[in-house]
C-alpha atoms as a PDB file:
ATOM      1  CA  UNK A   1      96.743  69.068 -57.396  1.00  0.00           C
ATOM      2  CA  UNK A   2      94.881  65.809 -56.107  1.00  0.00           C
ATOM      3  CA  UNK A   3      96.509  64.720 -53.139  1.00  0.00           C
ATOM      4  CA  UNK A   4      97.466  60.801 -53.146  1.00  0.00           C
ATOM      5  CA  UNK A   5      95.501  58.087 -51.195  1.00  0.00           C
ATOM      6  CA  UNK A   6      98.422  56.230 -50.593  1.00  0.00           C
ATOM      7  CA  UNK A   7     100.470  57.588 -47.689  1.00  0.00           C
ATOM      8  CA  UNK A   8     104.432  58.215 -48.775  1.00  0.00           C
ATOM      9  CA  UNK A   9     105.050  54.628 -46.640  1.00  0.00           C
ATOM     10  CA  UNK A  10     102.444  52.749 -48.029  1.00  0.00           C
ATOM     11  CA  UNK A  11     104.460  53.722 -51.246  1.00  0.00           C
ATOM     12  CA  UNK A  12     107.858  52.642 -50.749  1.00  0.00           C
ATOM     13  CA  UNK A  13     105.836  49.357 -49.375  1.00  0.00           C
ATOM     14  CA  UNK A  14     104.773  48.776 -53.271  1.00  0.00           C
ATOM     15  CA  UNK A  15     108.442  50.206 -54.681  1.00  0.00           C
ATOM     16  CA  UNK A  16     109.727  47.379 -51.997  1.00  0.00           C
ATOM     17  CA  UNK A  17     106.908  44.692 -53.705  1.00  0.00           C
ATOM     18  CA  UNK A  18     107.947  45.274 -57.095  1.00  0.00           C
ATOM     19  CA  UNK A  19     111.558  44.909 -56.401  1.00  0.00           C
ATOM     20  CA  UNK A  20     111.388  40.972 -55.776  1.00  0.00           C
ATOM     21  CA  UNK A  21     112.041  39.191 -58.539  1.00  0.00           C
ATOM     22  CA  UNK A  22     108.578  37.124 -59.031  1.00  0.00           C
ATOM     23  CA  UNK A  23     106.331  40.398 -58.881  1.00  0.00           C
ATOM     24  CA  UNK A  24     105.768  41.838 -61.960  1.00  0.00           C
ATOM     25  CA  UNK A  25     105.183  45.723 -62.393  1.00  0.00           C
ATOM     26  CA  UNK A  26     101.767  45.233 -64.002  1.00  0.00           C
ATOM     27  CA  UNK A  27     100.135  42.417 -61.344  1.00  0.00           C
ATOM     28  CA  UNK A  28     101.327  45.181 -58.167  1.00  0.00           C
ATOM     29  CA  UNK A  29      99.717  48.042 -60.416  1.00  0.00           C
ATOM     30  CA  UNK A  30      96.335  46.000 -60.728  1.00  0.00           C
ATOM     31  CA  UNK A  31      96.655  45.048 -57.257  1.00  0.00           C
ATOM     32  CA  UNK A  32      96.956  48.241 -55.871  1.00  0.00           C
ATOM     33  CA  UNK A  33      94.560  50.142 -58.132  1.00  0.00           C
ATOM     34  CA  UNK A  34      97.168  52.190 -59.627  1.00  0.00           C
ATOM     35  CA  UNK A  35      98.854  53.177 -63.079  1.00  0.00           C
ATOM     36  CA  UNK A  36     101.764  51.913 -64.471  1.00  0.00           C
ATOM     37  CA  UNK A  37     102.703  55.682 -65.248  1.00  0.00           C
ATOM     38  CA  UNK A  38     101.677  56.320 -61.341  1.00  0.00           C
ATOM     39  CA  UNK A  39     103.728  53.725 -59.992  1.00  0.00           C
ATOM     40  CA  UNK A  40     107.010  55.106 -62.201  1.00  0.00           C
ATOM     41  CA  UNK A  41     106.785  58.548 -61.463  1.00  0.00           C
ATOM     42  CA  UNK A  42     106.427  57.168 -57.512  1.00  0.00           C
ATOM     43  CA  UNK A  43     109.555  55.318 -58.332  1.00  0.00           C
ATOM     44  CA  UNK A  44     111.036  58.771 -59.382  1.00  0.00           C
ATOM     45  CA  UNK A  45     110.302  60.258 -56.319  1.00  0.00           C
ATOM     46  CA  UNK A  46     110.839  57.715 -53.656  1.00  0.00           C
ATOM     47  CA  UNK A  47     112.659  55.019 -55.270  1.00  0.00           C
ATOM     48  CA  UNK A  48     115.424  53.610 -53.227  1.00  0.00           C
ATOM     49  CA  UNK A  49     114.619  55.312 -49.910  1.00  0.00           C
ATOM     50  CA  UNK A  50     113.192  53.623 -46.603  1.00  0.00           C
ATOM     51  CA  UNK A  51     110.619  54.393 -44.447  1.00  0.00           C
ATOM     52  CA  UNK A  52     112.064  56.635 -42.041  1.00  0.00           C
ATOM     53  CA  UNK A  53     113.906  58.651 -44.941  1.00  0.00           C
ATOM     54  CA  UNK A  54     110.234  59.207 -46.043  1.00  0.00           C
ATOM     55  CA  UNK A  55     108.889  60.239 -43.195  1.00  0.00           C
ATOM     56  CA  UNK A  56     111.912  62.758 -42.269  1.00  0.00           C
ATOM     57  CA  UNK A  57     111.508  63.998 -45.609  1.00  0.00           C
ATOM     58  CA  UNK A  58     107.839  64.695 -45.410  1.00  0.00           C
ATOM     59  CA  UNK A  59     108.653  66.845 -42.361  1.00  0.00           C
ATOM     60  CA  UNK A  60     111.633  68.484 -44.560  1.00  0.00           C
ATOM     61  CA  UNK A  61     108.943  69.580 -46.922  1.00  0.00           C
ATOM     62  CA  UNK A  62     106.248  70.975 -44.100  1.00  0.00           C
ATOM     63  CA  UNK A  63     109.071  73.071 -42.681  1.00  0.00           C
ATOM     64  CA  UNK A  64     109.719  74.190 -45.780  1.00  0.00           C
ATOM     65  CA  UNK A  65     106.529  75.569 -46.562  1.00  0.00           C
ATOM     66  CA  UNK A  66     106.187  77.073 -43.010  1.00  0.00           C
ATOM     67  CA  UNK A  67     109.375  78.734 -43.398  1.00  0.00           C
ATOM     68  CA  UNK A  68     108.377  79.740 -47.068  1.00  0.00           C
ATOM     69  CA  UNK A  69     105.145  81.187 -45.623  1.00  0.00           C
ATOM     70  CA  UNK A  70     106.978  83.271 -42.643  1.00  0.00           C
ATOM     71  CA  UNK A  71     109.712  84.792 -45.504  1.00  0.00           C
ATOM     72  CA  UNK A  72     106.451  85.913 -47.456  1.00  0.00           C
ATOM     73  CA  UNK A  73     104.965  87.641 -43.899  1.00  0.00           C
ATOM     74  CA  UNK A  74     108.379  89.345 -43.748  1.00  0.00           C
ATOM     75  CA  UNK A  75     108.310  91.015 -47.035  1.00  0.00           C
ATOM     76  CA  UNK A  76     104.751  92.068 -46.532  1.00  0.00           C
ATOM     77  CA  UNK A  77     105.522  93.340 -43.135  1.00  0.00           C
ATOM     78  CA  UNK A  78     108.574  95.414 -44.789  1.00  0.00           C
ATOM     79  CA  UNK A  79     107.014  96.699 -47.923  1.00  0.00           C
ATOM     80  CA  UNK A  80     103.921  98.025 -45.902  1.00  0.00           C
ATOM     81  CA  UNK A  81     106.934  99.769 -43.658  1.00  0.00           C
ATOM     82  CA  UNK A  82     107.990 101.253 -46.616  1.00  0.00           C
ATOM     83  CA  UNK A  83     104.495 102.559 -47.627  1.00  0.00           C
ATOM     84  CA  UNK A  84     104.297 103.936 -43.831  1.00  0.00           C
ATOM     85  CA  UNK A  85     107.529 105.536 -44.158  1.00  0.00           C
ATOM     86  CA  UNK A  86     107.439 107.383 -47.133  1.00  0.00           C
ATOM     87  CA  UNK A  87     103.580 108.513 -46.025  1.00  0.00           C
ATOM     88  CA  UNK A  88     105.533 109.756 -42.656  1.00  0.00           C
ATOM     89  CA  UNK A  89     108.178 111.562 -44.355  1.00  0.00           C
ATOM     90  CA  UNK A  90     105.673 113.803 -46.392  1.00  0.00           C
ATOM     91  CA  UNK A  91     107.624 115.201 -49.109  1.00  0.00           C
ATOM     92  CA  UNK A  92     110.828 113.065 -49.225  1.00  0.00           C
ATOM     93  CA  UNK A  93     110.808 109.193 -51.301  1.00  0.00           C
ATOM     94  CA  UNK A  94     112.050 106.272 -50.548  1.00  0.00           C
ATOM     95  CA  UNK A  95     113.993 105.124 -53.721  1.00  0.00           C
ATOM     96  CA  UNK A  96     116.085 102.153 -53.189  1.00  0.00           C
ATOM     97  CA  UNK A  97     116.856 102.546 -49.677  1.00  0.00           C
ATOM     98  CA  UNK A  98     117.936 105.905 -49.670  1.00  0.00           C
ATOM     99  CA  UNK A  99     116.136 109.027 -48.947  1.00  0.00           C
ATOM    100  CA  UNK A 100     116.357 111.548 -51.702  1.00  0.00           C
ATOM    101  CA  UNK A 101     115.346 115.222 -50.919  1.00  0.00           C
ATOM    102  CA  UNK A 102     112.752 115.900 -53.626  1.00  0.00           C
ATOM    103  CA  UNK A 103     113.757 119.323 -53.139  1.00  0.00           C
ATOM    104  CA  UNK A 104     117.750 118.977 -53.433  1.00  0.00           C
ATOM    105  CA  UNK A 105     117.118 117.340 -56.658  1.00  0.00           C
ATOM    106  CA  UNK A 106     116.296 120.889 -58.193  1.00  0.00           C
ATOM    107  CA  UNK A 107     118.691 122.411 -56.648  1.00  0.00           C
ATOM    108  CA  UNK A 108     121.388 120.310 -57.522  1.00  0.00           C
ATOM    109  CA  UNK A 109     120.676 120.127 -61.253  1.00  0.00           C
ATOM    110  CA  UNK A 110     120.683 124.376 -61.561  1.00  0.00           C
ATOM    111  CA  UNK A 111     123.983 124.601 -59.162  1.00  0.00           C
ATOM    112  CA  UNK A 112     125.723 122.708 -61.419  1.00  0.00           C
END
Protein backbone atom coordinates (compact mmCIF):
# COMPACT_ATOMS: atom_id res chain seq x y z
CA UNK A 1 0.00 0.00 0.00
CA UNK A 2 1.31 3.64 -0.89
CA UNK A 3 2.36 5.20 2.13
CA UNK A 4 0.84 8.89 2.67
CA UNK A 5 2.85 12.16 2.12
CA UNK A 6 1.13 13.80 4.72
CA UNK A 7 2.47 12.93 8.17
CA UNK A 8 -0.56 11.67 10.71
CA UNK A 9 -0.15 15.56 12.29
CA UNK A 10 -0.13 17.34 9.27
CA UNK A 11 -3.56 15.46 9.01
CA UNK A 12 -5.45 16.27 11.96
CA UNK A 13 -3.99 19.97 10.99
CA UNK A 14 -6.49 19.77 7.77
CA UNK A 15 -9.41 17.69 9.93
CA UNK A 16 -8.79 20.90 12.41
CA UNK A 17 -9.08 23.41 8.99
CA UNK A 18 -12.16 21.97 7.82
CA UNK A 19 -13.86 22.11 11.10
CA UNK A 20 -14.23 26.08 11.12
CA UNK A 21 -17.17 27.12 9.89
CA UNK A 22 -15.99 29.37 6.71
CA UNK A 23 -13.75 26.46 5.19
CA UNK A 24 -15.43 24.43 2.97
CA UNK A 25 -14.48 20.63 2.46
CA UNK A 26 -13.81 21.09 -1.26
CA UNK A 27 -11.48 24.58 -1.12
CA UNK A 28 -9.08 22.50 1.89
CA UNK A 29 -9.16 19.39 -0.59
CA UNK A 30 -7.88 21.64 -3.59
CA UNK A 31 -5.64 23.31 -1.31
CA UNK A 32 -3.98 20.50 -0.06
CA UNK A 33 -3.84 18.40 -3.22
CA UNK A 34 -6.04 15.81 -1.93
CA UNK A 35 -9.45 13.90 -2.59
CA UNK A 36 -12.55 14.51 -1.18
CA UNK A 37 -12.80 10.59 -0.69
CA UNK A 38 -9.03 10.96 0.87
CA UNK A 39 -9.84 13.56 3.18
CA UNK A 40 -13.15 11.39 4.55
CA UNK A 41 -11.62 8.25 5.00
CA UNK A 42 -8.71 10.51 7.01
CA UNK A 43 -11.64 11.80 8.91
CA UNK A 44 -12.49 8.06 9.65
CA UNK A 45 -9.34 7.39 10.99
CA UNK A 46 -8.23 10.40 12.87
CA UNK A 47 -11.20 12.46 13.21
CA UNK A 48 -11.61 14.00 16.57
CA UNK A 49 -8.18 13.18 18.01
CA UNK A 50 -5.20 15.71 18.76
CA UNK A 51 -1.83 15.71 18.04
CA UNK A 52 -0.30 13.93 20.76
CA UNK A 53 -3.13 11.14 20.60
CA UNK A 54 -1.67 10.73 17.04
CA UNK A 55 1.57 10.51 17.73
CA UNK A 56 1.09 7.96 20.84
CA UNK A 57 -0.93 6.05 18.58
CA UNK A 58 1.56 5.80 15.81
CA UNK A 59 3.94 4.32 18.40
CA UNK A 60 0.88 1.93 19.55
CA UNK A 61 0.93 0.61 16.05
CA UNK A 62 5.03 0.17 15.67
CA UNK A 63 4.95 -1.83 18.89
CA UNK A 64 2.46 -3.68 17.61
CA UNK A 65 4.08 -4.86 14.67
CA UNK A 66 7.37 -5.48 16.61
CA UNK A 67 5.59 -7.51 19.01
CA UNK A 68 3.60 -9.21 16.07
CA UNK A 69 6.98 -9.95 14.43
CA UNK A 70 8.68 -11.49 17.80
CA UNK A 71 5.23 -13.89 18.35
CA UNK A 72 5.94 -15.08 14.64
CA UNK A 73 9.97 -15.80 15.68
CA UNK A 74 8.47 -17.77 18.59
CA UNK A 75 6.39 -20.12 16.65
CA UNK A 76 9.14 -20.66 14.17
CA UNK A 77 11.60 -21.21 16.89
CA UNK A 78 9.02 -23.90 18.45
CA UNK A 79 7.85 -25.69 15.40
CA UNK A 80 11.56 -26.20 14.21
CA UNK A 81 11.91 -27.70 18.06
CA UNK A 82 9.37 -29.91 17.21
CA UNK A 83 10.98 -31.04 13.89
CA UNK A 84 14.35 -31.50 16.08
CA UNK A 85 12.57 -33.46 18.55
CA UNK A 86 10.78 -35.91 16.80
CA UNK A 87 14.19 -36.36 14.44
CA UNK A 88 15.92 -37.00 18.09
CA UNK A 89 13.48 -39.41 19.28
CA UNK A 90 13.95 -41.78 16.18
CA UNK A 91 11.04 -43.95 16.19
CA UNK A 92 8.54 -42.23 18.56
CA UNK A 93 6.02 -38.95 17.09
CA UNK A 94 5.15 -36.07 18.37
CA UNK A 95 1.29 -35.88 17.95
CA UNK A 96 -0.26 -33.09 19.78
CA UNK A 97 2.07 -32.76 22.52
CA UNK A 98 2.25 -36.12 23.57
CA UNK A 99 4.62 -38.80 22.74
CA UNK A 100 2.99 -41.89 21.40
CA UNK A 101 5.07 -45.17 21.27
CA UNK A 102 4.70 -46.17 17.61
CA UNK A 103 5.30 -49.48 18.89
CA UNK A 104 2.62 -49.62 21.89
CA UNK A 105 0.13 -48.69 19.36
CA UNK A 106 0.29 -52.39 17.98
CA UNK A 107 0.43 -53.77 20.90
CA UNK A 108 -2.35 -52.20 22.41
CA UNK A 109 -4.84 -52.79 19.60
CA UNK A 110 -4.06 -56.98 19.65
CA UNK A 111 -4.12 -57.00 23.74
CA UNK A 112 -7.34 -55.85 23.67
Amino acid sequence: MKTSQFSAEQIVTILEQAERPEASISAICREHGISETTFSRWRRAYGGMSVSETQRLKELEKENARLKRLLAERVLEVDAMKELLAKKLGRQTWLEGEFLQLGEVGSRSTAE
